[in-house]
N, C-alpha and C. Protein backbone atom coordinates (compact mmCIF):
# COMPACT_ATOMS: atom_id res chain seq x y z
N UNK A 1 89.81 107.61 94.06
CA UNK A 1 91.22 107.66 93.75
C UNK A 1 91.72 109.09 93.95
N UNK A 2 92.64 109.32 94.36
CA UNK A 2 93.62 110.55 94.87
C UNK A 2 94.53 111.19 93.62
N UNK A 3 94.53 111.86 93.09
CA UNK A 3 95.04 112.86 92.51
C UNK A 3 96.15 113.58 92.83
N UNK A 4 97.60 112.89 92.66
CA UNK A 4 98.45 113.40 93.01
C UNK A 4 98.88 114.68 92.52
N UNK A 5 98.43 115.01 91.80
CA UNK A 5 99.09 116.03 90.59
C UNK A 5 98.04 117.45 90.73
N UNK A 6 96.55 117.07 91.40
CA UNK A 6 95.83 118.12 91.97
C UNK A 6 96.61 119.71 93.06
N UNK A 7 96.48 120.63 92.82
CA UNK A 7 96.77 121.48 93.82
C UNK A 7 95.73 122.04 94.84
N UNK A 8 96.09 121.81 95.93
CA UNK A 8 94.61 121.81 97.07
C UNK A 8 94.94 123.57 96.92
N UNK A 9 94.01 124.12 97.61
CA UNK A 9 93.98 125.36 98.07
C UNK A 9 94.45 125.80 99.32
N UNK A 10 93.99 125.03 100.54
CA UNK A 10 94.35 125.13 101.31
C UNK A 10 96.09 124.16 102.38
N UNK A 11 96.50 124.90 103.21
CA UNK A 11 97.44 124.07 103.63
C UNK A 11 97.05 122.96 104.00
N UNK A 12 98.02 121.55 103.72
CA UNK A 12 97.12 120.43 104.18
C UNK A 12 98.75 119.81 104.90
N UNK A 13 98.36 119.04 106.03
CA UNK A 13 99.59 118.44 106.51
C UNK A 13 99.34 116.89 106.01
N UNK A 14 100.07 116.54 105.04
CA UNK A 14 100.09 114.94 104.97
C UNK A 14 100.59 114.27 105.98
N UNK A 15 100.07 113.33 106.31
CA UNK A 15 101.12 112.07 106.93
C UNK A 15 100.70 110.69 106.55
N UNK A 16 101.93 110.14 106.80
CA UNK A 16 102.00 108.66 106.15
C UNK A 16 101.66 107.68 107.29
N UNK A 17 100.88 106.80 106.52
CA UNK A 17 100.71 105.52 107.81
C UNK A 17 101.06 103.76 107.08
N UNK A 18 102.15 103.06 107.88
CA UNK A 18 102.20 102.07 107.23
C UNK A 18 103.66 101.50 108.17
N UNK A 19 103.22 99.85 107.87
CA UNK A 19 104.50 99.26 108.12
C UNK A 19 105.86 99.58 107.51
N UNK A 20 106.89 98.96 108.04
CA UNK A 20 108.10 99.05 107.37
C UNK A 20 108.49 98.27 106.08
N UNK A 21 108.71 99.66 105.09
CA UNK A 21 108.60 98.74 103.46
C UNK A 21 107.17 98.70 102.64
N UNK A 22 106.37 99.68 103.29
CA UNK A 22 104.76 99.25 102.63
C UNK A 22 105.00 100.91 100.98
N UNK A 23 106.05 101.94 101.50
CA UNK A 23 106.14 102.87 100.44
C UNK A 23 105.59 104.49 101.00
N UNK A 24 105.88 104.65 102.77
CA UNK A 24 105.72 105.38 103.28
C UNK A 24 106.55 106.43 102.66
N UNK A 25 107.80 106.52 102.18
CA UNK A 25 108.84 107.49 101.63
C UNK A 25 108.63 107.62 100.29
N UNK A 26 108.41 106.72 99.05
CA UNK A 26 108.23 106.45 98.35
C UNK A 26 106.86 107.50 97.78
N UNK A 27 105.78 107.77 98.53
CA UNK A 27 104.76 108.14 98.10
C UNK A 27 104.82 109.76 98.62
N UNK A 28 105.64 109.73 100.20
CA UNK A 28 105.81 111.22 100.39
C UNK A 28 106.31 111.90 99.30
N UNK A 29 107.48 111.64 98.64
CA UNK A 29 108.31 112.29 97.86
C UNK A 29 107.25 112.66 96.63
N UNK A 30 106.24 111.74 96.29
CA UNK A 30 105.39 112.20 94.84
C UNK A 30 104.23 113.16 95.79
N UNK A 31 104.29 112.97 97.17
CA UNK A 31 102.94 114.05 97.24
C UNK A 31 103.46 115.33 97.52
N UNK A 32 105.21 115.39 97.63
CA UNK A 32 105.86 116.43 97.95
C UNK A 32 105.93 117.25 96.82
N UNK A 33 105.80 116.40 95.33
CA UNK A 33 106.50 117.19 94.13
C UNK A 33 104.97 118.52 94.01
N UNK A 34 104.24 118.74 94.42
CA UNK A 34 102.77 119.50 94.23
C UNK A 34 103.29 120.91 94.48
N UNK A 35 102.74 121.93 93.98
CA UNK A 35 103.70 123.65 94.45
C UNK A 35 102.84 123.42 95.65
N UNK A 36 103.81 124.15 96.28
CA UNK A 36 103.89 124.81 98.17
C UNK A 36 103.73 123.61 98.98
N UNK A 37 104.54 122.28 98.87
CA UNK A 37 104.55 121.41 99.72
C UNK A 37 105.78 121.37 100.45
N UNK A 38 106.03 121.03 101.45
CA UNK A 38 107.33 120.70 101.48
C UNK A 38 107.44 119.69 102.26
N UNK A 39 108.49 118.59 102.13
CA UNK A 39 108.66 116.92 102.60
C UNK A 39 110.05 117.15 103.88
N UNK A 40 109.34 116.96 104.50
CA UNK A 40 110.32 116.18 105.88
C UNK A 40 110.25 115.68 106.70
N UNK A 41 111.89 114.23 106.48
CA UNK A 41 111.60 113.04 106.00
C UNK A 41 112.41 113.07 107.89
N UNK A 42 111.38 112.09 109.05
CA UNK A 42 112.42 111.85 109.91
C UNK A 42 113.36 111.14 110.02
N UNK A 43 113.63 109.79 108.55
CA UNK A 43 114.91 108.84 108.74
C UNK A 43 115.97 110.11 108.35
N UNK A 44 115.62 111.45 107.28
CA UNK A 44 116.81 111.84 106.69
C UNK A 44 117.13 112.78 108.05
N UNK A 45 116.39 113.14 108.73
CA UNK A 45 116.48 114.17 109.95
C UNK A 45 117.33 113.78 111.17
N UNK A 46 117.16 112.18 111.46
CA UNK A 46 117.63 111.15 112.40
C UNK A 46 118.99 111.18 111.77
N UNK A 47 119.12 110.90 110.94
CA UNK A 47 121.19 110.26 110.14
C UNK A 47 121.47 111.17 110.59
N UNK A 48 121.26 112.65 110.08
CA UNK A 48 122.12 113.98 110.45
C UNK A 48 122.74 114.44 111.30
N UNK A 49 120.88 113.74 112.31
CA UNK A 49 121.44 114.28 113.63
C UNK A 49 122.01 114.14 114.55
N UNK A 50 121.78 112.39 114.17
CA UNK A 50 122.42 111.54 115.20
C UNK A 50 122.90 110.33 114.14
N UNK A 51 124.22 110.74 113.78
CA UNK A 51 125.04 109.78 112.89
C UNK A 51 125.31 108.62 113.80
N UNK A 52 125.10 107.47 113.59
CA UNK A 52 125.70 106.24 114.32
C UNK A 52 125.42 106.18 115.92
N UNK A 53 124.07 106.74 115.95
CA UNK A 53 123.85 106.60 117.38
C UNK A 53 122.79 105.73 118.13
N UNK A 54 121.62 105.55 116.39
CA UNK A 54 120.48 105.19 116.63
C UNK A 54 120.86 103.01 116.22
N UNK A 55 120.83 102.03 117.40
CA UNK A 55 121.21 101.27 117.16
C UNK A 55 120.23 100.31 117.64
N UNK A 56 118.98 100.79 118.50
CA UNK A 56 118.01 99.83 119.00
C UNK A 56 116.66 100.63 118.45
N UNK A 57 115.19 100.11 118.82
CA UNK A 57 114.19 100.79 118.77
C UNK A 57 114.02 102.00 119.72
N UNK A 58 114.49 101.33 121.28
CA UNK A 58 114.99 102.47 121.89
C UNK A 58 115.72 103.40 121.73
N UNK A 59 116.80 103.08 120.97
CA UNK A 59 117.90 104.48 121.13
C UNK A 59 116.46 105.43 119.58
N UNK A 60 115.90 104.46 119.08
CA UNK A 60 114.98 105.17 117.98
C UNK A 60 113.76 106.36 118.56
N UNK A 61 113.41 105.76 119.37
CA UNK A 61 112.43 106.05 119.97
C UNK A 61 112.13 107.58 120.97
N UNK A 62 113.47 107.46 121.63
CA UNK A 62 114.28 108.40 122.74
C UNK A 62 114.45 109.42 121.54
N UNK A 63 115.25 109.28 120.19
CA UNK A 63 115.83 110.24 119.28
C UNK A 63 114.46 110.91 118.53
N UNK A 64 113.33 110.28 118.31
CA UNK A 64 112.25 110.69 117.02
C UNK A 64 111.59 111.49 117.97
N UNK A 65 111.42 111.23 119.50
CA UNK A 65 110.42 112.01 120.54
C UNK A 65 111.11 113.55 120.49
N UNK A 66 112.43 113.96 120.61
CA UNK A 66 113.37 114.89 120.77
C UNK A 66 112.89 115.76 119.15
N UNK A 67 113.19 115.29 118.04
CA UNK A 67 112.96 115.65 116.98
C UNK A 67 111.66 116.25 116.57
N UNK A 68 110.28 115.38 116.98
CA UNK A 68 109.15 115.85 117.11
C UNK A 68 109.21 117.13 117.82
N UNK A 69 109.77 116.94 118.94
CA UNK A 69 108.97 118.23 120.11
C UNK A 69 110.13 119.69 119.29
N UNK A 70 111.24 119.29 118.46
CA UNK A 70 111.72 120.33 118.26
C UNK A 70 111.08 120.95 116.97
N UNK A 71 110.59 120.21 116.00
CA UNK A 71 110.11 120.35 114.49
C UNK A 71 108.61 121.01 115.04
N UNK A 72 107.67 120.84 116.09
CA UNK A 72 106.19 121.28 115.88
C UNK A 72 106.00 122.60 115.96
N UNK A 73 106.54 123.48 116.71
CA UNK A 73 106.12 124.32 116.36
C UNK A 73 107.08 125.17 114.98
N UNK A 74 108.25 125.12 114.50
CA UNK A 74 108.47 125.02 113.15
C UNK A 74 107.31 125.01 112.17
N UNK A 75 106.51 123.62 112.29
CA UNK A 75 105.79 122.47 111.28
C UNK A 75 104.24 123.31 111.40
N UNK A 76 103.89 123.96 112.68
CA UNK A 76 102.60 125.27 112.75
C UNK A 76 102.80 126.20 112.27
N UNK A 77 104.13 127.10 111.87
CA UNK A 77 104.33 128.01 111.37
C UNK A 77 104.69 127.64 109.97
N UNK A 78 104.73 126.84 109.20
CA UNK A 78 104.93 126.38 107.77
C UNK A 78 103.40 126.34 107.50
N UNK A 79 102.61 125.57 108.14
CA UNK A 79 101.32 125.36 108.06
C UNK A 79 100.52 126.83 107.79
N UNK A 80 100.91 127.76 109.33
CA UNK A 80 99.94 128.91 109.40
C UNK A 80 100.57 130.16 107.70
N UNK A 81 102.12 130.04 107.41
CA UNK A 81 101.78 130.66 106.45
C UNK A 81 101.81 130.09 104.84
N UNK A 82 101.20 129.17 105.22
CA UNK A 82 100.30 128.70 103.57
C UNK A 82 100.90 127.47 103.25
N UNK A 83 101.80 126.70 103.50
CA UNK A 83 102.97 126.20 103.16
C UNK A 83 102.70 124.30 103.54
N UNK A 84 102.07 123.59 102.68
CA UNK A 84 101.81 122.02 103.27
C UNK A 84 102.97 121.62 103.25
N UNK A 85 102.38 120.48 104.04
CA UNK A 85 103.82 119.83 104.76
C UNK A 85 103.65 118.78 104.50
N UNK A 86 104.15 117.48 103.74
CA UNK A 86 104.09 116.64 103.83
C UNK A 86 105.14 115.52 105.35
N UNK A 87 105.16 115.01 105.74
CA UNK A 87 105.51 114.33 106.94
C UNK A 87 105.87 112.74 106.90
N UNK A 88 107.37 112.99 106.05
CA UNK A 88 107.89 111.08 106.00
C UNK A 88 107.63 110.85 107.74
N UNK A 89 107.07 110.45 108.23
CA UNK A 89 107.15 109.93 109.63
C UNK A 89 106.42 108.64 109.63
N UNK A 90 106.18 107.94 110.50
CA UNK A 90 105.19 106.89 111.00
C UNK A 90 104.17 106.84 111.40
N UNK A 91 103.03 107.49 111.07
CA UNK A 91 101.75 107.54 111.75
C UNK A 91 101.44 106.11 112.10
N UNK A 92 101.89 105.55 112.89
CA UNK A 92 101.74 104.27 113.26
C UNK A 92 100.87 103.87 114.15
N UNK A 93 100.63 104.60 115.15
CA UNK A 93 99.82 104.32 116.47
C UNK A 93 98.89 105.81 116.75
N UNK A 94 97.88 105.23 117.62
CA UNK A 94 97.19 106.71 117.51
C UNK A 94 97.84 107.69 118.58
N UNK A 95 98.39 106.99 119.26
CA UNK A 95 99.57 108.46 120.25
C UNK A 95 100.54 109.02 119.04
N UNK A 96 101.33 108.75 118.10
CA UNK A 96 101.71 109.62 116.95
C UNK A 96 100.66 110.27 116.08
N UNK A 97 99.37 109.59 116.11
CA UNK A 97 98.60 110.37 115.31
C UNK A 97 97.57 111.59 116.09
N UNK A 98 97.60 111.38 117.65
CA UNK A 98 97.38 112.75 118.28
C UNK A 98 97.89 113.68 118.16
N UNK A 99 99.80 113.42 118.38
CA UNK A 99 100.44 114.57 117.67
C UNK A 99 100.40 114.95 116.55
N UNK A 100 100.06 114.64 115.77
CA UNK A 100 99.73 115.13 114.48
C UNK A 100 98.47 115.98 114.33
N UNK A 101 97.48 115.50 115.22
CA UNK A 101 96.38 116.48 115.85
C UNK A 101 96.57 117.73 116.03
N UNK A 102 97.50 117.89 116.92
CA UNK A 102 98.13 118.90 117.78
C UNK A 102 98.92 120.09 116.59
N UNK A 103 99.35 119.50 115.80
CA UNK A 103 99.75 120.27 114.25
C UNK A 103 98.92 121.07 113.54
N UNK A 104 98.11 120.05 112.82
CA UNK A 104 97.04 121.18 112.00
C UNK A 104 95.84 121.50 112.56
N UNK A 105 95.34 121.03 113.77
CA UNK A 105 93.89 121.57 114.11
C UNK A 105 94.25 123.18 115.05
N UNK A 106 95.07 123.70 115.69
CA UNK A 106 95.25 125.13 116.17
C UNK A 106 95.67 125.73 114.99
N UNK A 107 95.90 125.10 113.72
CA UNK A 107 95.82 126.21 112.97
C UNK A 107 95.18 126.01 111.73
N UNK A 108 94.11 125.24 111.92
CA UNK A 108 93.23 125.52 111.08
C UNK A 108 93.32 124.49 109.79
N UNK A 109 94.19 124.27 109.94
CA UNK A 109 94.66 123.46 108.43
C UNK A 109 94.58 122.31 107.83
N UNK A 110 93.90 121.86 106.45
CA UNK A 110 93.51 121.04 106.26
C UNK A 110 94.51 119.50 106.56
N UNK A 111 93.95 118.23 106.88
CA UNK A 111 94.94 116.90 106.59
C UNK A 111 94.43 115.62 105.90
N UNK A 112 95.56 115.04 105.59
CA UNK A 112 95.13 113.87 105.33
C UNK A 112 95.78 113.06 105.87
N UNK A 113 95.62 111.62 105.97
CA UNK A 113 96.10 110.67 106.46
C UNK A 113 96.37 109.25 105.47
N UNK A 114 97.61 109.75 105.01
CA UNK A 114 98.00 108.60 103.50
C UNK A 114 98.23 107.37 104.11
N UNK A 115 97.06 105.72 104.17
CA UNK A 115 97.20 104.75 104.93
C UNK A 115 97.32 103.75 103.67
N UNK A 116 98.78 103.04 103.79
CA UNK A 116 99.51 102.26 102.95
C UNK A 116 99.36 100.96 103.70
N UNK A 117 97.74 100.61 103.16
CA UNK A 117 97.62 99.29 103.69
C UNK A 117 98.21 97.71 103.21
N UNK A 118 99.35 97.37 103.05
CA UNK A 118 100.13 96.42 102.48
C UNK A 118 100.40 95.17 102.85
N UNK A 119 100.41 94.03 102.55
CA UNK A 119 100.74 92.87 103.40
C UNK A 119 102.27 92.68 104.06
N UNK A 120 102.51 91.90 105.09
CA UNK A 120 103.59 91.58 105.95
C UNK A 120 104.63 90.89 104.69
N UNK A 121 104.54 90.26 103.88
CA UNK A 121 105.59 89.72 102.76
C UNK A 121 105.94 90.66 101.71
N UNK A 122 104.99 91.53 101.68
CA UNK A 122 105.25 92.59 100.44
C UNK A 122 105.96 93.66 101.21
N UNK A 123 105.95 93.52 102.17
CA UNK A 123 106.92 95.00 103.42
C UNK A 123 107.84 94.35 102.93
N UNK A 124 108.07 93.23 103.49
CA UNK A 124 109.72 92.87 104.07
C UNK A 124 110.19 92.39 102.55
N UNK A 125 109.57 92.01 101.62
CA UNK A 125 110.38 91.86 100.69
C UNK A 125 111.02 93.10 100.13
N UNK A 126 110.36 94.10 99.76
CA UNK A 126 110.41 95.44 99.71
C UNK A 126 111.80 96.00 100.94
N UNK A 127 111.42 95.54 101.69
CA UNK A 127 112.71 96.13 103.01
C UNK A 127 114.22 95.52 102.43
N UNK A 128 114.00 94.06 102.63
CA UNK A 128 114.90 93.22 101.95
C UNK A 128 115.86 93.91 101.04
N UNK A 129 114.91 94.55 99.68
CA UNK A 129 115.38 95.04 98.67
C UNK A 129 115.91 96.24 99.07
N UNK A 130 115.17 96.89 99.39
CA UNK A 130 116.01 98.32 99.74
C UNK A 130 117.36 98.03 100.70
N UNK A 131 117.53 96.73 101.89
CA UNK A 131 118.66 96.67 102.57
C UNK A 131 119.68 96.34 101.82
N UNK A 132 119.12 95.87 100.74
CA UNK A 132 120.04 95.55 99.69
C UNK A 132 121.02 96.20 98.83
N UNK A 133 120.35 97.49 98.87
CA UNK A 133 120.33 98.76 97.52
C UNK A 133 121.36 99.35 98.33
N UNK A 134 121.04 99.62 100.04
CA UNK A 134 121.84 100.11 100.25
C UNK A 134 121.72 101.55 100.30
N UNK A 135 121.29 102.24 100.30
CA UNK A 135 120.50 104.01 99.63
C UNK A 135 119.74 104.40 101.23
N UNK A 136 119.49 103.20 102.11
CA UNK A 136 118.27 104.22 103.00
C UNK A 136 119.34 104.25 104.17
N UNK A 137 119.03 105.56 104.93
CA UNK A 137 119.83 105.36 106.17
C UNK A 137 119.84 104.61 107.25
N UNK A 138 118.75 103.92 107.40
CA UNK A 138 118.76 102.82 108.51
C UNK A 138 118.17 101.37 108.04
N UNK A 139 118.61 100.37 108.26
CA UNK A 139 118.07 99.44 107.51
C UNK A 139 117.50 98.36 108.87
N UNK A 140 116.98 97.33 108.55
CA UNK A 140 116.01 96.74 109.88
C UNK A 140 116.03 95.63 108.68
N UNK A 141 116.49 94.35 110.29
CA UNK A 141 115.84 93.10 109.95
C UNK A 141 114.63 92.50 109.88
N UNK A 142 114.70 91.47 109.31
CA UNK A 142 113.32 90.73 109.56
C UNK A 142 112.46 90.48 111.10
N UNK A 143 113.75 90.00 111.82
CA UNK A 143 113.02 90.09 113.45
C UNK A 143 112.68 91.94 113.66
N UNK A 144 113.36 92.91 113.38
CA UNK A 144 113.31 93.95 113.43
C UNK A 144 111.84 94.56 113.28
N UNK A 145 111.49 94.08 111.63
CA UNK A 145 109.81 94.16 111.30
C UNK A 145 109.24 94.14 112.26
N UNK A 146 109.24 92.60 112.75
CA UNK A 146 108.81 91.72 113.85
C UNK A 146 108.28 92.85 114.88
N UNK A 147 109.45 93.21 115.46
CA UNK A 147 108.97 93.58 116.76
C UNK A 147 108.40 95.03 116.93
N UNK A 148 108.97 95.40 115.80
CA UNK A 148 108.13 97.37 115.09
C UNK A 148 106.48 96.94 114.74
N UNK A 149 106.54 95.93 113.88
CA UNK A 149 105.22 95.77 113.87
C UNK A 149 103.98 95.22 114.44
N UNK A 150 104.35 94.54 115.98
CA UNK A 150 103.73 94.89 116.85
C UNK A 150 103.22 95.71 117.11
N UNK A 151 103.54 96.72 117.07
CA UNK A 151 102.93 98.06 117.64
C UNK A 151 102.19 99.34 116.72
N UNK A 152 102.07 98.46 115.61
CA UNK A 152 101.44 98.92 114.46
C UNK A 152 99.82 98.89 114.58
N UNK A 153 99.01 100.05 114.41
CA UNK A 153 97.40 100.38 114.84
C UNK A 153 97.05 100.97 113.58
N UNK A 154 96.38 100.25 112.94
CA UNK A 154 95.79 101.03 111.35
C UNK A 154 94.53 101.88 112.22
N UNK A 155 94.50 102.65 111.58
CA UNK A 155 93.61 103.98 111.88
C UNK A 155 92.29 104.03 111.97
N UNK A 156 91.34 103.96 112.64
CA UNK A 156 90.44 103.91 113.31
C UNK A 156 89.04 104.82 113.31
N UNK A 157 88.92 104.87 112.21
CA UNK A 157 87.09 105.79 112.16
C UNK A 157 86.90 106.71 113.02
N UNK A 158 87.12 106.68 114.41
CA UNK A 158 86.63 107.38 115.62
C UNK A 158 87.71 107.77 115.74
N UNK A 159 88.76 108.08 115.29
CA UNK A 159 90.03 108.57 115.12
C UNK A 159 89.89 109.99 114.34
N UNK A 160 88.91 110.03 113.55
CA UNK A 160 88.32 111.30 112.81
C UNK A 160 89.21 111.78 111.87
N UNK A 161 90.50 111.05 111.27
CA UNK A 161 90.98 111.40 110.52
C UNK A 161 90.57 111.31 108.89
N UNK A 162 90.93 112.28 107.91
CA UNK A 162 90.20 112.15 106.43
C UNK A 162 91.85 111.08 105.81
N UNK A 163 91.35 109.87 105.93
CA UNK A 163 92.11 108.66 105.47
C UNK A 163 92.19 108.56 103.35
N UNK A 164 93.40 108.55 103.25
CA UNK A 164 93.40 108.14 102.01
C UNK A 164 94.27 106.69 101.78
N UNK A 165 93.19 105.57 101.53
CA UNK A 165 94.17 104.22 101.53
C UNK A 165 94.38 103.90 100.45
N UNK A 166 96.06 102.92 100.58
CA UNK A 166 96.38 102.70 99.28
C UNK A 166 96.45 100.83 100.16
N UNK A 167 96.99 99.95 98.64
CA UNK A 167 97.42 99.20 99.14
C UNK A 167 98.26 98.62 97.83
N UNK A 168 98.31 97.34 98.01
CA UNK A 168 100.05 96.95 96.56
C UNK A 168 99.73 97.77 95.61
N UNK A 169 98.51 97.77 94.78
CA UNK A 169 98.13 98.32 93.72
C UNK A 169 97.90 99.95 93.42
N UNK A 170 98.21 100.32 94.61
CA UNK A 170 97.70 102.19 94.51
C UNK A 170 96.87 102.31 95.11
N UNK A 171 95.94 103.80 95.11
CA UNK A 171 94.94 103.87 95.78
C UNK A 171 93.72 103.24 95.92
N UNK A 172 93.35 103.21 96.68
CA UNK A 172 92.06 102.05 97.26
C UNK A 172 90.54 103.33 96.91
């Protein structure tokens, strides 16, 4: 079990892995509250930047690639001076989780890989609710799930990442 409330020593880059609705934001924000972390979130980065623009997976897709290539080296220099990062993003597939490679291994810095292993009814009910609430900036249908979660790759041993899984109940 994971220890949220622990302070590591070294910089560590979190990132989140999980379907839509499994508590990818939800859990950044508590691994953000730790001294010298800091959380950033790409749905809150996307609204800002592109108010009312993002309307397909594509127009999503085209916008998060732009955002990445502008935030990394930023996200190496937070890293190199002391400073963890936690990362609302999607570690969804292992081409997002190379880039994430590309982050903390030139500089040395420790990671983890927070994998929010959850079932397909407990997402979308969860999504449901939040489309409901009204509070998140982009909201996604059920076919929406659908076709995002296709392309969903839980993380892979030979992937070499230090995995911390949760699933409905907390950490695994």
């Amino acid at each position: 079990m994971h220890d949220l409330s622990s302070n590591d020593a070294a910089p560590t880059l979190h990132l989140v892995c999980g379907k839509i609705g499994a508590g990818k934001s939800t859990l950044s924000q508590q691994l953000a509250l730790k001294p010298r972390h800091v959380l950033i979130s790409e749905d809150t980065w996307l609204a800002a930047l592109y108010p009312g623009e993002i309307h397909s997976i594509a127009d999503y897709l085209q916008r998060a690639a732009t955002l990445r290539n502008v935030l990394a080296d930023h996200l190496r220099t937070l890293l190199r001076m002391g400073v963890s990062v936690v990362l609302d993003f999607p570690f969804n597939t292992p081409a997002a989780r190379a880039w994430a490679r590309e982050l903390f291994e030139p500089e040395g810095a420790a990671h983890q890989l927070h994998f929010l292993d959850v079932a397909d009814e407990v997402c979308k009910a969860r999504l449901r609710a939040r489309n409901a609430r009204g509070e998140h900036p982009f909201q996604a249908s059920d076919e929406e799930f659908a076709q995002i979660t296709r392309h969903f790759v839980a993380p892979a041993a030979e992937e070499g990442f230090v995995v911390m899984r949760y699933t409905e109940a907390g950490p695994a």
